[in-house]
N, C-alpha and C. Protein backbone atom coordinates (compact mmCIF):
# COMPACT_ATOMS: atom_id res chain seq x y z
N UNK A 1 -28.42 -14.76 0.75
CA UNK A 1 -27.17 -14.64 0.02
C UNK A 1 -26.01 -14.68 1.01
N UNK A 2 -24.84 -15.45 0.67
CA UNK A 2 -23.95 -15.83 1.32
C UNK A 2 -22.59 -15.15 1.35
N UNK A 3 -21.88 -14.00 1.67
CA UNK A 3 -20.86 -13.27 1.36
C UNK A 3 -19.89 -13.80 1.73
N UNK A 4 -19.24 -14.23 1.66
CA UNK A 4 -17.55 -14.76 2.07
C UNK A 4 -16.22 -13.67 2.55
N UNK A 5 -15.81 -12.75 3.02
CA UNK A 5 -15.05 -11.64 3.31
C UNK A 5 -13.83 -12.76 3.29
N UNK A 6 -12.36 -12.05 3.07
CA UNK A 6 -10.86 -12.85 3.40
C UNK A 6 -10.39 -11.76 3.79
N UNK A 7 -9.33 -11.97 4.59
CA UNK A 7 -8.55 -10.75 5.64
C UNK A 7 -7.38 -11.65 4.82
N UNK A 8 -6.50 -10.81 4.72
CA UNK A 8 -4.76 -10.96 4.44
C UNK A 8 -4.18 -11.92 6.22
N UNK A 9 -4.63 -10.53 6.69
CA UNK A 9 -4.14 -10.67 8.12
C UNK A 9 -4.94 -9.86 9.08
N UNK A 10 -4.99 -9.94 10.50
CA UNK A 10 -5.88 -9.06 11.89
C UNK A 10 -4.52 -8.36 12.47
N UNK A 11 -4.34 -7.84 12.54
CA UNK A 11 -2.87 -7.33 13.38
C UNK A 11 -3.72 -6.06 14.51
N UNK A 12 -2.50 -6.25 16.06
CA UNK A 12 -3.14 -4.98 17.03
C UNK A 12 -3.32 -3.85 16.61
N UNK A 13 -4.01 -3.05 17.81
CA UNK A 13 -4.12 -1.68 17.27
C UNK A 13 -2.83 -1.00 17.35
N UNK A 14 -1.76 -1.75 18.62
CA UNK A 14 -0.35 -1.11 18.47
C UNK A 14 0.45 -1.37 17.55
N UNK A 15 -0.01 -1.89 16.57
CA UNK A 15 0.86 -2.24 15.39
C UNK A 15 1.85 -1.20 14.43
N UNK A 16 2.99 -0.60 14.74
CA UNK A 16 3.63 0.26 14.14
C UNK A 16 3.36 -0.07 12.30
N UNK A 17 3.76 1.37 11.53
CA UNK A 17 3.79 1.28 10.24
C UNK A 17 4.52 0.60 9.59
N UNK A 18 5.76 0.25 10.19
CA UNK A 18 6.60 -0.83 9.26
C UNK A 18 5.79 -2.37 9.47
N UNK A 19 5.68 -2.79 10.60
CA UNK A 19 5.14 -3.81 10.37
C UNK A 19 4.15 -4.20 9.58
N UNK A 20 3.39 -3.39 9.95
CA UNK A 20 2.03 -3.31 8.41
C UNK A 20 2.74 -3.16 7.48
N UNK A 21 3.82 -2.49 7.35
CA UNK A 21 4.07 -2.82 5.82
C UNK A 21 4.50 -4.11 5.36
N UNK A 22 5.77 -4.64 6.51
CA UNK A 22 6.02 -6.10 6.46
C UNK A 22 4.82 -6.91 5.72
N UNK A 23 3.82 -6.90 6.75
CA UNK A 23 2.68 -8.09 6.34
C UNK A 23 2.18 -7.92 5.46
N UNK A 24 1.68 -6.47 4.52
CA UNK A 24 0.83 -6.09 3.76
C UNK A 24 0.89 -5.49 2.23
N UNK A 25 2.58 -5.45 2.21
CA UNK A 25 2.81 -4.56 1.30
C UNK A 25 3.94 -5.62 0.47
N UNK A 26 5.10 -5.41 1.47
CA UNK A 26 6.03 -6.30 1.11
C UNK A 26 5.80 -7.42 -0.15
N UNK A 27 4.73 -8.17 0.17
CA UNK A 27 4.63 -8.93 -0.79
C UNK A 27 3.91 -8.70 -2.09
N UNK A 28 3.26 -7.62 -1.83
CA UNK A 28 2.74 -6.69 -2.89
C UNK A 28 4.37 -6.25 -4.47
N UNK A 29 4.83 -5.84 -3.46
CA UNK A 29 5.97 -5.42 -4.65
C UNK A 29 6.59 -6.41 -4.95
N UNK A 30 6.68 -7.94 -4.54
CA UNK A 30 7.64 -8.52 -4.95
C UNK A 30 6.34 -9.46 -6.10
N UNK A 31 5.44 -9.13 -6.45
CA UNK A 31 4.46 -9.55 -7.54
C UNK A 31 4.38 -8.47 -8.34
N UNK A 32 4.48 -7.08 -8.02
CA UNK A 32 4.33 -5.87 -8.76
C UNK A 32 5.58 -5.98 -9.67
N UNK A 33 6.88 -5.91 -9.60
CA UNK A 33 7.91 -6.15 -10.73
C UNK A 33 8.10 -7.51 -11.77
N UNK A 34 7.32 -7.98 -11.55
CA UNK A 34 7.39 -9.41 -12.56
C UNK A 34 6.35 -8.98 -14.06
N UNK A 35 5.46 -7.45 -13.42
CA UNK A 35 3.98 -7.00 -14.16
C UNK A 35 3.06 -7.54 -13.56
N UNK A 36 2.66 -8.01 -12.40
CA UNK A 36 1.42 -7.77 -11.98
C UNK A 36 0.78 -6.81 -11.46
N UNK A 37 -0.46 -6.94 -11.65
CA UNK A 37 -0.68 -5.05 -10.68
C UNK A 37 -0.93 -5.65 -9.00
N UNK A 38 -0.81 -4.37 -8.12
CA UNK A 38 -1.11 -4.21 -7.53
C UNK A 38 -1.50 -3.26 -6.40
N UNK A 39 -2.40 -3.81 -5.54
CA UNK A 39 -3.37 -2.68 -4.86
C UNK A 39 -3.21 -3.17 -2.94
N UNK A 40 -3.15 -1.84 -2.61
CA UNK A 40 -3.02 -1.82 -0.86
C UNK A 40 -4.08 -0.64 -0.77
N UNK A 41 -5.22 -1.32 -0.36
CA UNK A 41 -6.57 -0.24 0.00
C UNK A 41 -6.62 -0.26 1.51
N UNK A 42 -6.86 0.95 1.74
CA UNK A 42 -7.36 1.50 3.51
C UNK A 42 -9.07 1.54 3.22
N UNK A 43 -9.43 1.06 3.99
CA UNK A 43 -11.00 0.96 4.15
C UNK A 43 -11.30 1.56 6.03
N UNK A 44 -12.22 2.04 6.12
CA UNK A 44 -12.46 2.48 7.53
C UNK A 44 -13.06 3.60 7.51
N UNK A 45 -13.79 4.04 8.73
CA UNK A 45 -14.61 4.87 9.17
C UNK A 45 -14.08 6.35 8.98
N UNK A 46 -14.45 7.44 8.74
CA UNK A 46 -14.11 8.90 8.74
C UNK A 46 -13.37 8.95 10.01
N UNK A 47 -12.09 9.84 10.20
CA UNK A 47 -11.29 9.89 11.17
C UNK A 47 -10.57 8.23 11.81
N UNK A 48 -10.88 7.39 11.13
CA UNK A 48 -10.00 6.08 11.47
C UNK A 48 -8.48 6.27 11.59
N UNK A 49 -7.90 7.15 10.87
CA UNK A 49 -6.66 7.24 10.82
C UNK A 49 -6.00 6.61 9.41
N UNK A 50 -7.05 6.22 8.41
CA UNK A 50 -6.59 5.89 6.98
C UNK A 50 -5.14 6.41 6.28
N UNK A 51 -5.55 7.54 6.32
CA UNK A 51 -4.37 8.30 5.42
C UNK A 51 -3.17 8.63 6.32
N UNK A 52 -3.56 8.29 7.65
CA UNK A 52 -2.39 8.72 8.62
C UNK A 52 -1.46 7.04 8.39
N UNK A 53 -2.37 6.13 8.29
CA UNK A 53 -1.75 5.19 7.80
C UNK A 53 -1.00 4.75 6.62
N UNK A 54 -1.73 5.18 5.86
CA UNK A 54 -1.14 5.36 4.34
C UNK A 54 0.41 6.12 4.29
N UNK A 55 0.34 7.33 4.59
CA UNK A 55 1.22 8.71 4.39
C UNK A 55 2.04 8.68 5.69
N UNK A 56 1.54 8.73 6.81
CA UNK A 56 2.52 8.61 8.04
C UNK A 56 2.64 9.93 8.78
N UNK A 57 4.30 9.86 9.10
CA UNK A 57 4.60 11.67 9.61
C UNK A 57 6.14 11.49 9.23
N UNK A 58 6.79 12.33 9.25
CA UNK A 58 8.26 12.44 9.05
C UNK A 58 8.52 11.58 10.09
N UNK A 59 9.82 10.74 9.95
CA UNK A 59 10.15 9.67 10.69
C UNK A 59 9.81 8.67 11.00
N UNK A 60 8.58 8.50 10.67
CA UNK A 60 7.57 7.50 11.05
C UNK A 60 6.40 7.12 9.72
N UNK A 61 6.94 7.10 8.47
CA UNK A 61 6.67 7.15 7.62
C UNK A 61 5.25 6.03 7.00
N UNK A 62 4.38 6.14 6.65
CA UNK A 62 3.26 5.00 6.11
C UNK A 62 3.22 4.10 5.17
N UNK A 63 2.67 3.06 4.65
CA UNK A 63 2.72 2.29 4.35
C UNK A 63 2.76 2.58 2.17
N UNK A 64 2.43 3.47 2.21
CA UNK A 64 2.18 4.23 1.15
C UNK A 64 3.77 4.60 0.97
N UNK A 65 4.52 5.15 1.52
CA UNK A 65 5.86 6.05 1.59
C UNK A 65 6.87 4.93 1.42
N UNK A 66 6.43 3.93 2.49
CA UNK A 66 7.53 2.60 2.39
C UNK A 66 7.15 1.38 0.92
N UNK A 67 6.08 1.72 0.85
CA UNK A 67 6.03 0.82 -0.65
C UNK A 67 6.60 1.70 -1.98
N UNK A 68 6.14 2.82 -1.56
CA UNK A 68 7.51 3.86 -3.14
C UNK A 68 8.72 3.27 -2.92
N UNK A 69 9.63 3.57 -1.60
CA UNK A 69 10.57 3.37 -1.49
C UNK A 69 11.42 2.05 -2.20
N UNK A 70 10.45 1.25 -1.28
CA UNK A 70 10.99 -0.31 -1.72
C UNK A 70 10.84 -0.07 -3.25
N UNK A 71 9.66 0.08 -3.93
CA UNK A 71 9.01 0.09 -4.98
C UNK A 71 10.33 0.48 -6.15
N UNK A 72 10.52 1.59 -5.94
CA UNK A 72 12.45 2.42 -6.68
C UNK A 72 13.32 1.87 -6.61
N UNK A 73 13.45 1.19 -4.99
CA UNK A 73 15.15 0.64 -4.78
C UNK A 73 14.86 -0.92 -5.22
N UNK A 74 13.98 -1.34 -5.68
CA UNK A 74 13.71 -2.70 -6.92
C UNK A 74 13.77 -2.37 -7.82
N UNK A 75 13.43 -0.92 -8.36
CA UNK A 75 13.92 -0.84 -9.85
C UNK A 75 15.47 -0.62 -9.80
N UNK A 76 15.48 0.41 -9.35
CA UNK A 76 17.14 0.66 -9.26
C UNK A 76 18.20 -0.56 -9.52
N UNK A 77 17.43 -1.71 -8.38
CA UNK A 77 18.51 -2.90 -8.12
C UNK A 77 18.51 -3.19 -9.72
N UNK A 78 17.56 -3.47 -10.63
CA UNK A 78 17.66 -4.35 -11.51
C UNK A 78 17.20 -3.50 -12.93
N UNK A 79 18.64 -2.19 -12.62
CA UNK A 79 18.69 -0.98 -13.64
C UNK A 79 18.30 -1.85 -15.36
N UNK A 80 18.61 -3.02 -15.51
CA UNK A 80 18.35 -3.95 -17.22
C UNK A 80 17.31 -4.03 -17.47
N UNK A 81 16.14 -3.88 -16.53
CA UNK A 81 14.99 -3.14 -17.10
C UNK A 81 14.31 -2.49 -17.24
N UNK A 82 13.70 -2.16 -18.21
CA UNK A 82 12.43 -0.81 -18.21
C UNK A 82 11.21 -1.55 -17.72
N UNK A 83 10.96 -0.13 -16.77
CA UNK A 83 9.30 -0.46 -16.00
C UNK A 83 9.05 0.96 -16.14
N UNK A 84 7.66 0.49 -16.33
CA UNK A 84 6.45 1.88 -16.33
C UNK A 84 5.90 1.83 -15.32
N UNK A 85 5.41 2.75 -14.48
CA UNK A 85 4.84 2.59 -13.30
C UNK A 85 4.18 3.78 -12.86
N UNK A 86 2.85 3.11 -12.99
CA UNK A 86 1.50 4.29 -12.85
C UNK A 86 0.58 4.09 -11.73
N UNK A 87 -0.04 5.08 -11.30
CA UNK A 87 -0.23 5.00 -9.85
C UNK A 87 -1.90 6.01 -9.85
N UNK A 88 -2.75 5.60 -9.10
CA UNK A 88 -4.07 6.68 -9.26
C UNK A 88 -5.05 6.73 -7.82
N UNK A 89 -4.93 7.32 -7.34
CA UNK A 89 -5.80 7.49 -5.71
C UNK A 89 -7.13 7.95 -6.43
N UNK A 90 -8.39 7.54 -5.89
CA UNK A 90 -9.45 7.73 -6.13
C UNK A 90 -10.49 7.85 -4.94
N UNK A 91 -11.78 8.35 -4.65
CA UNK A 91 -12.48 9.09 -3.89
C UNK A 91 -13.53 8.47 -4.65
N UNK A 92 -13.61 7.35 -4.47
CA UNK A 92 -15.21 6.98 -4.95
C UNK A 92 -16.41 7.33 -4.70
N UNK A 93 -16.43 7.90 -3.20
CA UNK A 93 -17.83 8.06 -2.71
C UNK A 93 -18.13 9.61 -3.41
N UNK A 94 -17.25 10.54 -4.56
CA UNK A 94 -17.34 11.79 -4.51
C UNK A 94 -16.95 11.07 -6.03
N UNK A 95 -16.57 10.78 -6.37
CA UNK A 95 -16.48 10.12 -7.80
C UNK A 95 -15.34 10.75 -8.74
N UNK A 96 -14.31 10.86 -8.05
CA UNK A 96 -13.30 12.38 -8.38
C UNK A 96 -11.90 11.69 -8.42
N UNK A 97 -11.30 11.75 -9.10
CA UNK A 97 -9.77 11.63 -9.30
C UNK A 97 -8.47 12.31 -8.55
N UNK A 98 -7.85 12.31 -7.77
CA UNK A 98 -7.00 13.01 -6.93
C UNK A 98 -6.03 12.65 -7.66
């Protein structure tokens, strides 16, 4: 059996959080307000630094923090419409809803 994997993108390990967001997210929200869904998953090993990626630190904020942001100041910009916008973190390997 033949699996095929696709990467978005490979970026360094010095890769700051905005940039990942640049490459990874960015275009995420500009398909998310038209009504498409969309999804930015962290995959990686226990202690990889997932959620440090996701969430960040004060000042230095994650990719998770900068896609709300953008995510609001697109609604905001274009106050003429109503959007619903629902959101759900999940723990599959524990099968649990956060």
């Amino acid at each position: 059996m033949c699996v095929l994997h696709v990467f978005d993108a490979v970026v360094p390990l010095s890769t700051n959080f905005s940039a990942l967001h640049d490459v990874f997210v960015v275009v995420r929200i500009c398909f998310f307000l038209p009504g498409y869904n969309a999804c930015v998953f962290a995959y990686g090993a226990t202690g990889g630094g997932k959620t440090h990626t996701m969430v960040g630190v004060p000042g230095d904020e994650g990719c998770m923090v900068l896609a709300l942001n953008d995510l609001f100041g697109a609604m905001d910009d274009h106050s003429e419409s109503n959007f619903k916008v629902g959101a759900k973190a999940e723990t599959p390997w524990k099968n649990t809803k956060i």
